[in-house]
Protein backbone atom coordinates (compact mmCIF):
# COMPACT_ATOMS: atom_id res chain seq x y z
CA UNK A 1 0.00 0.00 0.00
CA UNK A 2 3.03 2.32 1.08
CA UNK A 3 4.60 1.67 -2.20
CA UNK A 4 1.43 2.52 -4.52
CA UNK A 5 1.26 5.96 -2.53
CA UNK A 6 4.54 6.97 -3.45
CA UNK A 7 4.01 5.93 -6.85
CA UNK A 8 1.05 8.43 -6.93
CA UNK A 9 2.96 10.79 -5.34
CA UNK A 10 5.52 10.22 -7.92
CA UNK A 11 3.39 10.08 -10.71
CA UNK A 12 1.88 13.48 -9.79
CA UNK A 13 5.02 14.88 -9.20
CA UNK A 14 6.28 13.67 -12.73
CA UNK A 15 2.83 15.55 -14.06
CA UNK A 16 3.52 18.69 -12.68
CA UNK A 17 7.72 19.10 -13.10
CA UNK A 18 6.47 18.19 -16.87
CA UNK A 19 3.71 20.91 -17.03
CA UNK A 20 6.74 23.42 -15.29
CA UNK A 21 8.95 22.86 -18.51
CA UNK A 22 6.45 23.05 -21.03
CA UNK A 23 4.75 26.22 -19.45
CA UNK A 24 8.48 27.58 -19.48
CA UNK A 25 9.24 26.77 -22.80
CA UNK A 26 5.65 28.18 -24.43
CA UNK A 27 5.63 31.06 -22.17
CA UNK A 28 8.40 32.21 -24.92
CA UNK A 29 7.50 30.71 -27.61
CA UNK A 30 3.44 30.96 -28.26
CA UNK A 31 2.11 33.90 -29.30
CA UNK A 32 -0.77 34.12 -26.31
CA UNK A 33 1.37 32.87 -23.26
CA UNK A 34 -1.71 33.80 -20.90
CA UNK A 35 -3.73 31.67 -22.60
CA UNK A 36 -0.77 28.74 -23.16
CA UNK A 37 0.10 28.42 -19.96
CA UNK A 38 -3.98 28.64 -18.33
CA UNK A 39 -4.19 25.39 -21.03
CA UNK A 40 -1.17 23.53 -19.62
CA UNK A 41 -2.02 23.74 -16.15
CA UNK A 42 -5.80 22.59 -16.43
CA UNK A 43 -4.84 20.11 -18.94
CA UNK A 44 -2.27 19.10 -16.06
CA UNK A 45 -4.85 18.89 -13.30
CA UNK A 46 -7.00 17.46 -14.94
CA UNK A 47 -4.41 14.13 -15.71
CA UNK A 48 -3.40 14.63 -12.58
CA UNK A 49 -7.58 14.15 -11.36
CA UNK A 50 -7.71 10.94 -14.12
CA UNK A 51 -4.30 9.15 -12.15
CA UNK A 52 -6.33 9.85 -8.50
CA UNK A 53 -9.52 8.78 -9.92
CA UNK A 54 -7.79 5.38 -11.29
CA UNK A 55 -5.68 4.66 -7.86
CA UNK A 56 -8.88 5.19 -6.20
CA UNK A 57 -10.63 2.30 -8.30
CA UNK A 58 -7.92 -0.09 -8.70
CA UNK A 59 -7.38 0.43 -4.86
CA UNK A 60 -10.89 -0.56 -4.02
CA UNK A 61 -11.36 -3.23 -6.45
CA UNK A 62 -8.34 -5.19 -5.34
CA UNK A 63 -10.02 -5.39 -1.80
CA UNK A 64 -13.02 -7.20 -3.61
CA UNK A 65 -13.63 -10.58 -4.79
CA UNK A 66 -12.57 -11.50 -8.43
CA UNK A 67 -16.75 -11.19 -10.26
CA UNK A 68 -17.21 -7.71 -7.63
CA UNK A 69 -13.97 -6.65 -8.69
CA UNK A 70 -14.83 -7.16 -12.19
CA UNK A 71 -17.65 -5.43 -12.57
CA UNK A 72 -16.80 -2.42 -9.80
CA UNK A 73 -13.78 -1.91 -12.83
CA UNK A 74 -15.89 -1.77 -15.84
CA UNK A 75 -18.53 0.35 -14.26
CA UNK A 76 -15.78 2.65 -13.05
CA UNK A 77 -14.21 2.97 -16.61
CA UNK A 78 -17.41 3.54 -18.22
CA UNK A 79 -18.06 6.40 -15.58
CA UNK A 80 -14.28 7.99 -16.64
């Protein structure tokens, strides 16, 4: 359980040091850096939201029985 938290963490981390360089680099480059950088980060939250979302799920469903587990994960992906 430890482990999957820090690989969240780590995940999440990875999402947002990646959204830093991009925002850096279109801040310069794009011609409406307000409107770049408003993109990256919501686009960035919003993976960040999808990877919670999925540990969430997965967490639960591996506390279930195999046919509960089953159909908990395809009624969560249809819901995502």
């Amino acid at each position: 359980m430890e482990e999957s938290k820090r690989t969240l963490y780590e995940f999440i981390g990875s999402i947002m040091m990646l959204c830093f360089i991009v925002c850096c680099f279109g801040f310069f480059i794009s011609g409406h850096p307000g409107a770049f950088i408003a993109g990256e980060v919501y686009g960035s939250l919003c993976a960040a939201l999808m990877v919670v979302l999925l540990y969430r799920s997965l967490d639960r469903a591996l506390d279930m029985d195999s046919e509960s587990a089953e159909s908990y994960s395809r009624k969560q992906a249809f819901i995502r």
